[in-house]
Protein backbone atom coordinates (compact mmCIF):
# COMPACT_ATOMS: atom_id res chain seq x y z
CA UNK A 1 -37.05 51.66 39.31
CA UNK A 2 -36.64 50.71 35.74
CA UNK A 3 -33.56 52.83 35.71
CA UNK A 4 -31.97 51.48 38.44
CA UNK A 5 -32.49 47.90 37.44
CA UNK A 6 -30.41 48.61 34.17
CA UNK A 7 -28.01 49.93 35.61
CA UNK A 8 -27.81 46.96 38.18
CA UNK A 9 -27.34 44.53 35.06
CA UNK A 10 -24.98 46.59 33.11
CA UNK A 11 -22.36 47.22 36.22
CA UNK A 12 -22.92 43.20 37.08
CA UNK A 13 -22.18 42.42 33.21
CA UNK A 14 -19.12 44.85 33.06
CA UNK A 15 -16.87 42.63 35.18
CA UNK A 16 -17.20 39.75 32.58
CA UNK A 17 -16.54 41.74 29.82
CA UNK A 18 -12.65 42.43 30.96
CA UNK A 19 -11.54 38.60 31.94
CA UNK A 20 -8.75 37.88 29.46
CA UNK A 21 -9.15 35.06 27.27
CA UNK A 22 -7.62 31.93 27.60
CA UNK A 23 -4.03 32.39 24.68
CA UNK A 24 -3.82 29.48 22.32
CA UNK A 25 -0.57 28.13 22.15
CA UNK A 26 1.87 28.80 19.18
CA UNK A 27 1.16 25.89 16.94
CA UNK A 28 5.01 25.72 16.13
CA UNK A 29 6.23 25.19 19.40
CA UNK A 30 3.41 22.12 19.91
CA UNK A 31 5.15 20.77 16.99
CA UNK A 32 8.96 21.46 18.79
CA UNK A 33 7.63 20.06 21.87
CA UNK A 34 6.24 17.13 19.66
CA UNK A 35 9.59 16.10 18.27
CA UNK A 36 10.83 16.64 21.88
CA UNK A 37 9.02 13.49 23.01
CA UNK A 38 9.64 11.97 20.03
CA UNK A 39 13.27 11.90 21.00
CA UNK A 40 12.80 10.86 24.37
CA UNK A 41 10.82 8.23 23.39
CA UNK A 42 14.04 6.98 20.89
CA UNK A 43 16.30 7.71 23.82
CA UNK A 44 14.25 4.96 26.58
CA UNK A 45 13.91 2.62 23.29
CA UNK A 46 17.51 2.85 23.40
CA UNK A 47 17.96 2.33 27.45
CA UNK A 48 14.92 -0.32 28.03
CA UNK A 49 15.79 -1.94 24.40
CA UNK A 50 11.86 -1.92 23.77
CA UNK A 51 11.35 -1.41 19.94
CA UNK A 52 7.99 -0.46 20.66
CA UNK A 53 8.17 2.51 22.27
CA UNK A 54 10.12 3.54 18.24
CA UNK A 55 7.43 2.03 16.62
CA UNK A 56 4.82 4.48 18.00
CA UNK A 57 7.63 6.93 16.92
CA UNK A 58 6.99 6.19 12.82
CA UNK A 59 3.31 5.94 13.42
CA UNK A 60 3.01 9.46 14.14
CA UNK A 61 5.86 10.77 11.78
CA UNK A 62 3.44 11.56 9.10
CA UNK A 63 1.86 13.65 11.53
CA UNK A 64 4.91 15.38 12.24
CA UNK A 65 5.46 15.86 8.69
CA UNK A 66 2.27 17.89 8.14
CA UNK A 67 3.45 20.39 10.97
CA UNK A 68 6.83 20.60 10.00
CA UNK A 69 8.86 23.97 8.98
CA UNK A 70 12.00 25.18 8.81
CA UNK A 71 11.88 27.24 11.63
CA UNK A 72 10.13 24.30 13.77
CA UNK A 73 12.84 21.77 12.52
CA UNK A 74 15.90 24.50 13.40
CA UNK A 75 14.50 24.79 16.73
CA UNK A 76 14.46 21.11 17.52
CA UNK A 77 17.67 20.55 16.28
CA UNK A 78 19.32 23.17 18.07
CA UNK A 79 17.23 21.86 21.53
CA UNK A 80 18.24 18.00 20.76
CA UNK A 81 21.37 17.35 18.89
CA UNK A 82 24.90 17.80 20.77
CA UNK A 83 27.26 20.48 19.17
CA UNK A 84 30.50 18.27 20.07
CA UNK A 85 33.72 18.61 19.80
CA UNK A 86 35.45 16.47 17.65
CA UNK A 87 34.69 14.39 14.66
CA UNK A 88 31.64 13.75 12.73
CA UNK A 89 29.20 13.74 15.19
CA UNK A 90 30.69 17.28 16.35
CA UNK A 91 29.63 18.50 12.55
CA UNK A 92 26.19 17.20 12.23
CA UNK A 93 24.05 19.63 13.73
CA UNK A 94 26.07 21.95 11.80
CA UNK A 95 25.64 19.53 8.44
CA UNK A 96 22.19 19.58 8.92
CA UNK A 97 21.65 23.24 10.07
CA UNK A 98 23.07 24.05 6.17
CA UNK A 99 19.91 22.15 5.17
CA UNK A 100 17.83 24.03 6.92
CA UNK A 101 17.05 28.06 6.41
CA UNK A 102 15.32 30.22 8.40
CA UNK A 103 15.48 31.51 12.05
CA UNK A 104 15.01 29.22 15.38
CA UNK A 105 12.34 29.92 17.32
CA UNK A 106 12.95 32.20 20.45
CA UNK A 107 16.61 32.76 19.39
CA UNK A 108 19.50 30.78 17.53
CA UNK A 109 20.57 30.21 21.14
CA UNK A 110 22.65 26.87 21.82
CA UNK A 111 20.87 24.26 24.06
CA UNK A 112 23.14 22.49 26.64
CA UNK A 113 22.65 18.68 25.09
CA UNK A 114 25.55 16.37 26.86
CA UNK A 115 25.55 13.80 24.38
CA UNK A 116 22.93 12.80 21.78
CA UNK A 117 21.89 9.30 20.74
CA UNK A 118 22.77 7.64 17.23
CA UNK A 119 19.12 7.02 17.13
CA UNK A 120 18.49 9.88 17.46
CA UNK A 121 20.83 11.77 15.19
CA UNK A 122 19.35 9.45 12.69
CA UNK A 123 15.39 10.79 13.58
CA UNK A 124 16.30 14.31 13.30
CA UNK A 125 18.31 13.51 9.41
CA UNK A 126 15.31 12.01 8.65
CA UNK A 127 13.16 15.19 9.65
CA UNK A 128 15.65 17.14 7.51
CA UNK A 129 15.35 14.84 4.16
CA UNK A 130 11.50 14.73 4.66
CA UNK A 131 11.42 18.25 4.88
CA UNK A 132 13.45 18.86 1.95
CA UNK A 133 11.21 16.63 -0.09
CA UNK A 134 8.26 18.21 0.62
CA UNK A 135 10.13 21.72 0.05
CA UNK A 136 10.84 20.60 -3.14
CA UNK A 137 14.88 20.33 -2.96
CA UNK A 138 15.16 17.02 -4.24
CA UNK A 139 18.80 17.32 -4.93
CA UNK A 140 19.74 18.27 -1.20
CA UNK A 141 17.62 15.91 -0.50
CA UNK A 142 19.43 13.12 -2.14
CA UNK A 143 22.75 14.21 -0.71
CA UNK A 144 21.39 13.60 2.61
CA UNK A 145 19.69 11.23 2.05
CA UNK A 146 22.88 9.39 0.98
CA UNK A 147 24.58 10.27 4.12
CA UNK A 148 21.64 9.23 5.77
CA UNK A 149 21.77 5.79 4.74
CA UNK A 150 25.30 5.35 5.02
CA UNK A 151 25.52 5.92 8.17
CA UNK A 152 22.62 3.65 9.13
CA UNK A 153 24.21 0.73 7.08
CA UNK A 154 27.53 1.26 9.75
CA UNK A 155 24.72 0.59 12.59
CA UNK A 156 23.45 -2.94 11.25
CA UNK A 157 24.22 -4.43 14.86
CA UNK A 158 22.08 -1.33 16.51
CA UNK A 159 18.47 -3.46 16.56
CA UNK A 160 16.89 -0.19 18.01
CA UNK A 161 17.91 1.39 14.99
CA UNK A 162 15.90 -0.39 12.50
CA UNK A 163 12.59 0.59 12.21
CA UNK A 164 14.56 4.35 11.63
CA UNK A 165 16.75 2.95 8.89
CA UNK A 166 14.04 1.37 7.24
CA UNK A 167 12.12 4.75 6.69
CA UNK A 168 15.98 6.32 5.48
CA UNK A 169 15.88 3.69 3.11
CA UNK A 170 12.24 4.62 1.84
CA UNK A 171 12.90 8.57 1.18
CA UNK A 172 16.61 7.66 -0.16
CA UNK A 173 15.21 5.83 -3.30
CA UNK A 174 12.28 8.18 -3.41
CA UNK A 175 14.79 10.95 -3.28
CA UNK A 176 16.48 8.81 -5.79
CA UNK A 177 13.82 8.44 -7.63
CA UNK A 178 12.95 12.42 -8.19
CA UNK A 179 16.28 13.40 -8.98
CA UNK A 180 17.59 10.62 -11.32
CA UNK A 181 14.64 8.63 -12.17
CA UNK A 182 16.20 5.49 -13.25
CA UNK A 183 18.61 3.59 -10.67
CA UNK A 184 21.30 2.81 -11.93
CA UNK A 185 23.96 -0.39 -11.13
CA UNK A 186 25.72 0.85 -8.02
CA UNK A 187 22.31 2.05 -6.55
CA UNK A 188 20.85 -1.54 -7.31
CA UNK A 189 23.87 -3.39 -5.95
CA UNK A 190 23.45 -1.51 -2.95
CA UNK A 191 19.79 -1.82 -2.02
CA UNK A 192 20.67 -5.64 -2.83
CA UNK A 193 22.98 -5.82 -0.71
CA UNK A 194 20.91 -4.24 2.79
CA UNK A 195 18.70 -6.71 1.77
CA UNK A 196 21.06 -9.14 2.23
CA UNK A 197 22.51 -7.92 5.86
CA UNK A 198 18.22 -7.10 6.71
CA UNK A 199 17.88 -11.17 6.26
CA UNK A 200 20.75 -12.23 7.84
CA UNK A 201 19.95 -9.74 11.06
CA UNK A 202 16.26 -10.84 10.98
CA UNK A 203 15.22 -7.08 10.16
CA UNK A 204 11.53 -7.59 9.57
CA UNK A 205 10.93 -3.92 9.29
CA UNK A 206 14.26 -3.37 7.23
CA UNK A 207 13.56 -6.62 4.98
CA UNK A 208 10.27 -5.75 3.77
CA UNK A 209 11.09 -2.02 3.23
CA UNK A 210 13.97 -3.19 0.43
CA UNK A 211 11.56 -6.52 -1.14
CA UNK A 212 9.11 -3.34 -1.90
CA UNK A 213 11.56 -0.56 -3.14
CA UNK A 214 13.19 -3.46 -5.35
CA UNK A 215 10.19 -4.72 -6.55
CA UNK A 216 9.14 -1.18 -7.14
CA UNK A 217 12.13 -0.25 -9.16
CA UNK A 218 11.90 -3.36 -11.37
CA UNK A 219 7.72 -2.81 -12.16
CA UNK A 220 8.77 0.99 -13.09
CA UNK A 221 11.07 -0.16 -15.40
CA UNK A 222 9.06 -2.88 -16.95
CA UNK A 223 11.73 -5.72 -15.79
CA UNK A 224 9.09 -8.38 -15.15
CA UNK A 225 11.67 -11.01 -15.23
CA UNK A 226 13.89 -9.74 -12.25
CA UNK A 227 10.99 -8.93 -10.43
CA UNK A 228 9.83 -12.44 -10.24
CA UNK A 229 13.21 -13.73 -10.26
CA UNK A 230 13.60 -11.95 -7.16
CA UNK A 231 10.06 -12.91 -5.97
CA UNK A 232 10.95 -16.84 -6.63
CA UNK A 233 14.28 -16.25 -4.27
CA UNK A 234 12.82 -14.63 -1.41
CA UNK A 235 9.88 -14.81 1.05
CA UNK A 236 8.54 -11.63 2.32
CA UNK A 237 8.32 -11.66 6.08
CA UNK A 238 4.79 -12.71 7.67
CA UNK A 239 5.02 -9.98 10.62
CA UNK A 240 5.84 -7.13 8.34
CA UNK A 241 3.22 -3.82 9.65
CA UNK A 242 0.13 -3.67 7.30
CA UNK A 243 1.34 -0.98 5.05
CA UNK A 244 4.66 -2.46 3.57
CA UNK A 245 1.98 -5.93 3.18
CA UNK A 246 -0.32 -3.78 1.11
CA UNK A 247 2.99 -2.57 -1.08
CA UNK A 248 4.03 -6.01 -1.58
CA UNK A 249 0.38 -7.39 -2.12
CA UNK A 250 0.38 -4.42 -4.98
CA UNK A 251 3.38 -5.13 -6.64
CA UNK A 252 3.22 -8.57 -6.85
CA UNK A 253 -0.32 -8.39 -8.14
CA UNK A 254 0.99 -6.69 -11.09
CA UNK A 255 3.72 -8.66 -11.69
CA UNK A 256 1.24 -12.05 -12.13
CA UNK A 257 -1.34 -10.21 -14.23
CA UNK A 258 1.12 -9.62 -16.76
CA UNK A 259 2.28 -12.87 -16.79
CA UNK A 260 -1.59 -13.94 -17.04
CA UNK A 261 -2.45 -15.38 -14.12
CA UNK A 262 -5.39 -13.21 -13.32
CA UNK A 263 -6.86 -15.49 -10.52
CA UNK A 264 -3.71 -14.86 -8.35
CA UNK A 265 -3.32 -11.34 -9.40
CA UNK A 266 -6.98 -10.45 -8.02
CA UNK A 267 -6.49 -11.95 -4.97
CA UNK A 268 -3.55 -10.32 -4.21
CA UNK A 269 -5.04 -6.71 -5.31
CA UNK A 270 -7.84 -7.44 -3.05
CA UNK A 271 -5.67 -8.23 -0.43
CA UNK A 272 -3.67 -5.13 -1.09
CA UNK A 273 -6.86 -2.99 -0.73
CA UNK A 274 -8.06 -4.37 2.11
CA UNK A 275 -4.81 -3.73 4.14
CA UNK A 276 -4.79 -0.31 3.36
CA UNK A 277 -5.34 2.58 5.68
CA UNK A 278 -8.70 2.77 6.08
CA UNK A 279 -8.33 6.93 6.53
CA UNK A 280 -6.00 8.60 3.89
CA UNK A 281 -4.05 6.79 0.92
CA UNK A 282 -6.27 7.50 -1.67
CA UNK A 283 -3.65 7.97 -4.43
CA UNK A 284 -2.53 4.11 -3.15
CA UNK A 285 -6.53 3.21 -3.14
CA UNK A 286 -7.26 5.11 -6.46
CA UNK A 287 -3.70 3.08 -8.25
CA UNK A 288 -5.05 -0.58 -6.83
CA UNK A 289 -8.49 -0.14 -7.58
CA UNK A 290 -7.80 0.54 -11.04
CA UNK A 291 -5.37 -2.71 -11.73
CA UNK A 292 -8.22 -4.58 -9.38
CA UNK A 293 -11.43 -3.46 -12.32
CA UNK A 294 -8.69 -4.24 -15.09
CA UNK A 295 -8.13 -7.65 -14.11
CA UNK A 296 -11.73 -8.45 -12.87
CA UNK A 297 -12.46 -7.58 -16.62
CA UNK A 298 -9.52 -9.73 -17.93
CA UNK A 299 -11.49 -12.60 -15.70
CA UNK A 300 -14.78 -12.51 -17.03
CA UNK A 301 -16.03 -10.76 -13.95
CA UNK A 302 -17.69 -7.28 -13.40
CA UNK A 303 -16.88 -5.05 -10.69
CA UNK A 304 -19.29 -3.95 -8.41
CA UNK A 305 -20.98 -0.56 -9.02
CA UNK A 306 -19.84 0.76 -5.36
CA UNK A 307 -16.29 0.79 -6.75
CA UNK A 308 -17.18 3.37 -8.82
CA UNK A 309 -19.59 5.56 -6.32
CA UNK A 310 -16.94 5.73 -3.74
CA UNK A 311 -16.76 9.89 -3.85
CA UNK A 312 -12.77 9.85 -3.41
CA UNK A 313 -12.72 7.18 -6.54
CA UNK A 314 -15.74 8.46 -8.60
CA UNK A 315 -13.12 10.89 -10.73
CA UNK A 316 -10.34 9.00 -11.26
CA UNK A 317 -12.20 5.65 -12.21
CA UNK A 318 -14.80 7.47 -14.85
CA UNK A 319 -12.33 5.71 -18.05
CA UNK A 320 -12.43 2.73 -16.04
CA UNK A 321 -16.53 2.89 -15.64
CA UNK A 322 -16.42 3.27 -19.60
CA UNK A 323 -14.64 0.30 -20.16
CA UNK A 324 -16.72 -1.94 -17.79
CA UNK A 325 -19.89 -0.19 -19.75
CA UNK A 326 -18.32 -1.54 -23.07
CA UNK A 327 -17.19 -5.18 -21.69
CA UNK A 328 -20.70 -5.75 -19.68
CA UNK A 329 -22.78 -5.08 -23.34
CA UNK A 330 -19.85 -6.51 -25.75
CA UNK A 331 -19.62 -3.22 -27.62
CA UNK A 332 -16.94 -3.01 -29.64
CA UNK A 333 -17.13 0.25 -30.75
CA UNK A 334 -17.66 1.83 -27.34
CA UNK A 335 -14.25 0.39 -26.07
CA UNK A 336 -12.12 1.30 -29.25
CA UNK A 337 -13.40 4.60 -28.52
CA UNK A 338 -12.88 4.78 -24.44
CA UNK A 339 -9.24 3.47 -25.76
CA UNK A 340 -8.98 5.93 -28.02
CA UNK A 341 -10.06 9.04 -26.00
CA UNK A 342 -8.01 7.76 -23.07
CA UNK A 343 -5.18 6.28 -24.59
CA UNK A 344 -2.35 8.66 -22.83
CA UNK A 345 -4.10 8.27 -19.24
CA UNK A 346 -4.22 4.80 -19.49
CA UNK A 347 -0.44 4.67 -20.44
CA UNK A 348 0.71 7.20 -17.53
CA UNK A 349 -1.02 4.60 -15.32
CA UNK A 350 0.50 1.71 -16.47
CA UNK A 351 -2.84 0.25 -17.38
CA UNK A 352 -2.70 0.28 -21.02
CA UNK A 353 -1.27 -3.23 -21.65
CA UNK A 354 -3.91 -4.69 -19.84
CA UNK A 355 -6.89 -2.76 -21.09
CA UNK A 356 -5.47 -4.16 -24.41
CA UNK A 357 -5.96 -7.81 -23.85
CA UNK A 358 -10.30 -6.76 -22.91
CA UNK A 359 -10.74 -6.60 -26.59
CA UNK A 360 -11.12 -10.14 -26.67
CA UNK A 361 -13.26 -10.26 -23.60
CA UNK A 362 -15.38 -7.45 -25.70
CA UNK A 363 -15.58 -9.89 -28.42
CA UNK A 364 -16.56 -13.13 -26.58
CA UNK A 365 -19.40 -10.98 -24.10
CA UNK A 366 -20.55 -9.99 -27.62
CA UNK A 367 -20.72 -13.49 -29.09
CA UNK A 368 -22.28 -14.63 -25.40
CA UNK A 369 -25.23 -11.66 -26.08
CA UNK A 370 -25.93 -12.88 -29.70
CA UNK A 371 -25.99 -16.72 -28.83
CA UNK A 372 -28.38 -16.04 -26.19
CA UNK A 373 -30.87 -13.72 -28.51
CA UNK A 374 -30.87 -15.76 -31.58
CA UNK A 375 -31.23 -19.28 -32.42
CA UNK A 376 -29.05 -19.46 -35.43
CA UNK A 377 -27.65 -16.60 -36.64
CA UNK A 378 -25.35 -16.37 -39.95
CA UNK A 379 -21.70 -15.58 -39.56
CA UNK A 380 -21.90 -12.19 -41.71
CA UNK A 381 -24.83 -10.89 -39.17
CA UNK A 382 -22.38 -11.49 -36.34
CA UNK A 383 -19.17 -10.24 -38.17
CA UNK A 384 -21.99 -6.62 -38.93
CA UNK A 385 -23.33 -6.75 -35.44
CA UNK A 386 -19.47 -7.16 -33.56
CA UNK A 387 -17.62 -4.54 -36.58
CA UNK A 388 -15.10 -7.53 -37.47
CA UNK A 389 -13.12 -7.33 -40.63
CA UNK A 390 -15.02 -10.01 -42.33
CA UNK A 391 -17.22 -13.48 -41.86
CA UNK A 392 -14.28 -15.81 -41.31
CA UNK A 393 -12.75 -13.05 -38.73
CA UNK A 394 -16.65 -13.90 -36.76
CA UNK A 395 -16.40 -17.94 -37.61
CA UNK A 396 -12.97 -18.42 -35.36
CA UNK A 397 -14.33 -16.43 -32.91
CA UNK A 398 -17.14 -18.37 -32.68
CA UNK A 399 -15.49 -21.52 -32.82
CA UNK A 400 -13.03 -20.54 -30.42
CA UNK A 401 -16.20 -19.65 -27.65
CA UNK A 402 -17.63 -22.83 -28.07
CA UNK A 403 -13.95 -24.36 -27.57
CA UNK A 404 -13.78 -22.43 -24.34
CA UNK A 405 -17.49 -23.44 -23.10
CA UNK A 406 -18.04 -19.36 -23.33
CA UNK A 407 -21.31 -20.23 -25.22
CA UNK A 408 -22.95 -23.72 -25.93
CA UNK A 409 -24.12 -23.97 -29.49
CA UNK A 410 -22.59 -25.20 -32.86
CA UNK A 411 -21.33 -24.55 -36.37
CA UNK A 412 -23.85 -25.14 -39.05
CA UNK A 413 -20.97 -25.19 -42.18
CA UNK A 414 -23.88 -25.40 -44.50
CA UNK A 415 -25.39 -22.67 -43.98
CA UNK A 416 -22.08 -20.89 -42.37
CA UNK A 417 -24.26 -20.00 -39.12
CA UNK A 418 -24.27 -20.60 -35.26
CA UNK A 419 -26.98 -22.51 -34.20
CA UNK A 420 -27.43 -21.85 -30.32
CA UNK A 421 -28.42 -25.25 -28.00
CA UNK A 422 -31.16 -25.12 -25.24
CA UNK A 423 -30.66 -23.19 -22.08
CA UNK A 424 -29.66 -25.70 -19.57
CA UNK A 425 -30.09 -24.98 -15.54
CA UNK A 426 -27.10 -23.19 -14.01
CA UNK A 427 -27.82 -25.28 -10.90
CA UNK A 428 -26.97 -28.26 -13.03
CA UNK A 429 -23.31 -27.31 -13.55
CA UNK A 430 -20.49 -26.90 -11.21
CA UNK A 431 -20.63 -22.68 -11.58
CA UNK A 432 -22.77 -22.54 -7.73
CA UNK A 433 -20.03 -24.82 -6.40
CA UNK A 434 -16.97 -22.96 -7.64
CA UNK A 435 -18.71 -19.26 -6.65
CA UNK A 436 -19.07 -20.65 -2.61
CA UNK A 437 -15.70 -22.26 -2.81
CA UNK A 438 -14.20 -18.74 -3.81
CA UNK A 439 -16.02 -17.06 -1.13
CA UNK A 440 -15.50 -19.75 1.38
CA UNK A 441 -11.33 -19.65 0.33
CA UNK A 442 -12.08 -15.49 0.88
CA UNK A 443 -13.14 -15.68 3.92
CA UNK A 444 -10.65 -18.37 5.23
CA UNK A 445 -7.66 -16.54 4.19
CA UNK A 446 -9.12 -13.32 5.99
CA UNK A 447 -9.24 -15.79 9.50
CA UNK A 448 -6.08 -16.55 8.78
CA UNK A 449 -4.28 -13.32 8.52
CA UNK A 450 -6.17 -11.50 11.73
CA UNK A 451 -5.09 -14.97 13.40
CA UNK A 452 -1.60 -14.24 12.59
CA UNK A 453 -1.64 -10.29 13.60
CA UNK A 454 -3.21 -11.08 17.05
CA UNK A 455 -1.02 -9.07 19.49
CA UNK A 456 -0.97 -9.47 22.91
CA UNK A 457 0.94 -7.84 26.09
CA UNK A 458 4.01 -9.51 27.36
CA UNK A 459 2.28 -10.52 30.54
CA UNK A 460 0.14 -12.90 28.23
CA UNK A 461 3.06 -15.15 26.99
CA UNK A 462 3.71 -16.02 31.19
CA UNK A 463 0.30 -16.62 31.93
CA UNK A 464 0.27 -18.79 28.62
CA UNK A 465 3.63 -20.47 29.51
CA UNK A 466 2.30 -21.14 33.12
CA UNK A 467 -1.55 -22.84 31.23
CA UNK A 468 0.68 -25.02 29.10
CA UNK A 469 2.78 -26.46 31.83
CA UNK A 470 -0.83 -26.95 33.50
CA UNK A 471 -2.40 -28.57 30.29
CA UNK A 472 0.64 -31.04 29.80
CA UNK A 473 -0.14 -32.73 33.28
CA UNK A 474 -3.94 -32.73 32.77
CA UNK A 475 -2.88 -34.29 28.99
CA UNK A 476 -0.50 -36.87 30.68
CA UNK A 477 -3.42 -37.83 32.97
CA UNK A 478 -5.98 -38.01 30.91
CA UNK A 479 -4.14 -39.54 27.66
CA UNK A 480 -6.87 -41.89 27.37
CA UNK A 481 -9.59 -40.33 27.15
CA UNK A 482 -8.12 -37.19 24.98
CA UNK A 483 -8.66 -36.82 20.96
CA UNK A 484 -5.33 -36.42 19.68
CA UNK A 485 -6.73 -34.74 16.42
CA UNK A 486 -8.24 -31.75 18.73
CA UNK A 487 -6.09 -28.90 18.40
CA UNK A 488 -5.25 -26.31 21.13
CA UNK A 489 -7.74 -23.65 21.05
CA UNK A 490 -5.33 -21.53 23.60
CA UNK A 491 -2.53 -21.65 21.59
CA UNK A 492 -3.82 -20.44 18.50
């Protein structure tokens, strides 16, 4: 019986064992079929004149970039560009099949395509430069990138084709930027000029694209002047996406903490890292949380120890922890050496000038830590105790604390010591009023901006139209009795 039972299971288990399993499907051709709906997408932007349906388009084109190959990017070129048959657009699949090496997928067979869009002649370029970058060939990438944006600037009237020219714009000057490095006059008067025809056509996307790659060039370079000379002429566009408001948050940050005004400078860094991605950047995280400690140093501040736990930050923000180490316990010593041992890191990042001016905010937490443990202490003891040069070095530091209110005490010239005064009551002073003002301001600004990138579907803005109509004769009839200082919840 045994026997017969086992041989029950095995011939009812047998069947199972010869299904076929389910094939995967070739991750490649996902990809193709990807760019496929990409295009088809461009193409009912084009007919239904709905810029949305492009802006989902550059949301997912860093997706397509991680999946993208030559062979992929051949196949979707042959499958959606026309071949033509006269003039330029008859050439540019060919143009930017020359880019591209390798061997279509399924065959270099031609696809019947009547007649492609400009919008979408301009996606599949842009395909072709990003892939080039990533590949490496930065000077084919610059020569079509350079097409690229030439024939974008002849399309300034095309409003569907702006969110595309923006990005052609972005990988030109980064392609740009690879090859050459510095930009030179004609390169500047061009970007200048887009700029220009972005304002005058009310290209948000287009506008804030150039402010950033300008502003970018200019910080590179050191030109702090231009930069806010170009700052002081424009205004950078209130519904620009979150990502090109981070840039512009960044850039300008740095521009005001060079020119010393570290309150604005924070703010803006803060506001820079708080609109970035929330998944991914972390080179653009890593650069503005660096410039963010810097300057909270330069203010007297000091940064939060989760700054420095954060596991994608812990690495590249270990100098940084050093230096906040040697500000927090005024050791001089400490940050000449941090300086010292980092000195070409801190340069590469652009950081270096900064860091330089926290030798004085060394110096004064120093004086701060002494005042507070001693009574009186002689001017030689504090000169020893901070490594200064000598006793007079330690007197106009001292006397330039007590000018700034950094400690309360005074200068005993008889005896050439500070003489500390009582500890007063920090409740006493206005510190606890000017700490919930800047949180209070924080917070505020925060309402503000989430306010302002409320979205809502078009249906809304009817029903809305058809409430205010409705509120104006219930405000007519009841004038009397309204508060005219109330504001419109509804139409916030």
């Amino acid at each position: 019986m045994v026997e017969k039972d086992n041989a029950a299971s095995s011939s009812s288990v047998e069947p199972m064992a010869v299904d076929p399993s389910p094939t995967t499907p070739d991750p490649d051709m996902v990809t193709v079929d990807w760019i496929k709906e990409h295009v088809k997408l461009i193409e009912r932007s084009c007919s239904t004149k709905d810029t949305r349906l492009l802006a989902k388009v550059i949301r997912e084109l860093n997706s397509v970039r991680k999946r993208l190959n030559a062979n992929v990017l051949r196949t979707a070129l042959l499958a959606t560009l026309s071949d033509g048959t006269s003039g330029q657009r008859a050439s540019l699949r060919d143009q930017l099949l020359s880019y591209v090496p390798g061997s279509a997928l399924g065959g270099e067979a031609t696809h019947p395509v009547n007649k492609s869009q400009p919008e979408t002649e301009v996606y599949m370029q842009l395909l072709v430069v990003i892939l080039l970058l990533d590949s490496g060939e930065t000077d084919k990438a610059m020569v079509c990138s350079s097409d690229l944006v030439s024939r974008v600037s002849d399309m300034s009237t095309r409003r569907t084709v702006y969110p595309l020219a923006a990005k052609a714009y972005f990988y030109y000057s980064r392609a740009l930027e690879l090859v050459k490095g510095v930009f030179d006059v004609s390169v500047m008067t061009f970007l200048h000029t887009r700029l220009q025809s972005a304002i005058i056509h009310h290209d948000i996307v287009g506008e804030a694209t150039l402010i950033n790659i300008i502003l970018r060039v200019h910080v590179d370079s050191k030109q702090y002047d231009r930069a806010e000379a170009l700052l002081a002429k424009i205004s950078f566009p209130q519904r620009a996406n979150n990502n090109e408001s981070a840039r512009f948050c960044y850039y300008k940050g740095r521009i005001t903490a060079v020119q010393l005004d570290y309150t604005e400078s924070h703010r803006l860094l803060q506001d820079a890292l708080r609109k970035a991605p929330q998944t991914g950047a972390i080179g653009f995280k890593q650069t503005v949380t660096k410039f963010l400690i810097v300057v909270q140093l330069l203010l007297g501040d000091i940064p939060a120890r989760s700054h420095f736990r954060a596991p994608a930050l812990r690495g590249a923000l270990r100098p940084y922890f050093q230096l906040t180490q040697a500000v927090r316990t005024g050791n001089l010593q400490a940050f000449n050496e941090t300086v010292a041992n980092n000195h070409e890191r801190f340069v590469r990042e652009s950081t270096y000038t900064l860091i330089i001016r926290l030798r004085h905010n060394v110096i004064k937490t120093g004086v701060r830590r002494i005042s507070l443990s001693y009574s009186a202490i002689t001017f030689q003891e504090i000169a020893n105790k901070l490594q200064l040069d000598s006793e007079w070095d330690a007197e106009y530091i001292v006397a330039k604390a007590i000018k700034d209110k950094v400690i309360d005490g005074s200068i005993d010239l008889h005896n050439r010591c500070l003489r500390s005064a009582e500890d007063l009551n920090v409740y006493s002073s206005g510190e606890p009023t000017q700490a919930y003002h800047t949180r209070i301001a924080f917070c505020l600004d925060v309402h503000n901006q989430a306010v302002k990138a409320m979205r809502y579907p078009p249906k809304v803005y009817k029903e809305l139209e058809n409430s205010d109509n409705s509120r104006e004769r219930e405000t007519q009839e009841l004038e009397e009795g309204l508060d005219g200082d109330i504001d419109d919840d509804d139409m916030m």
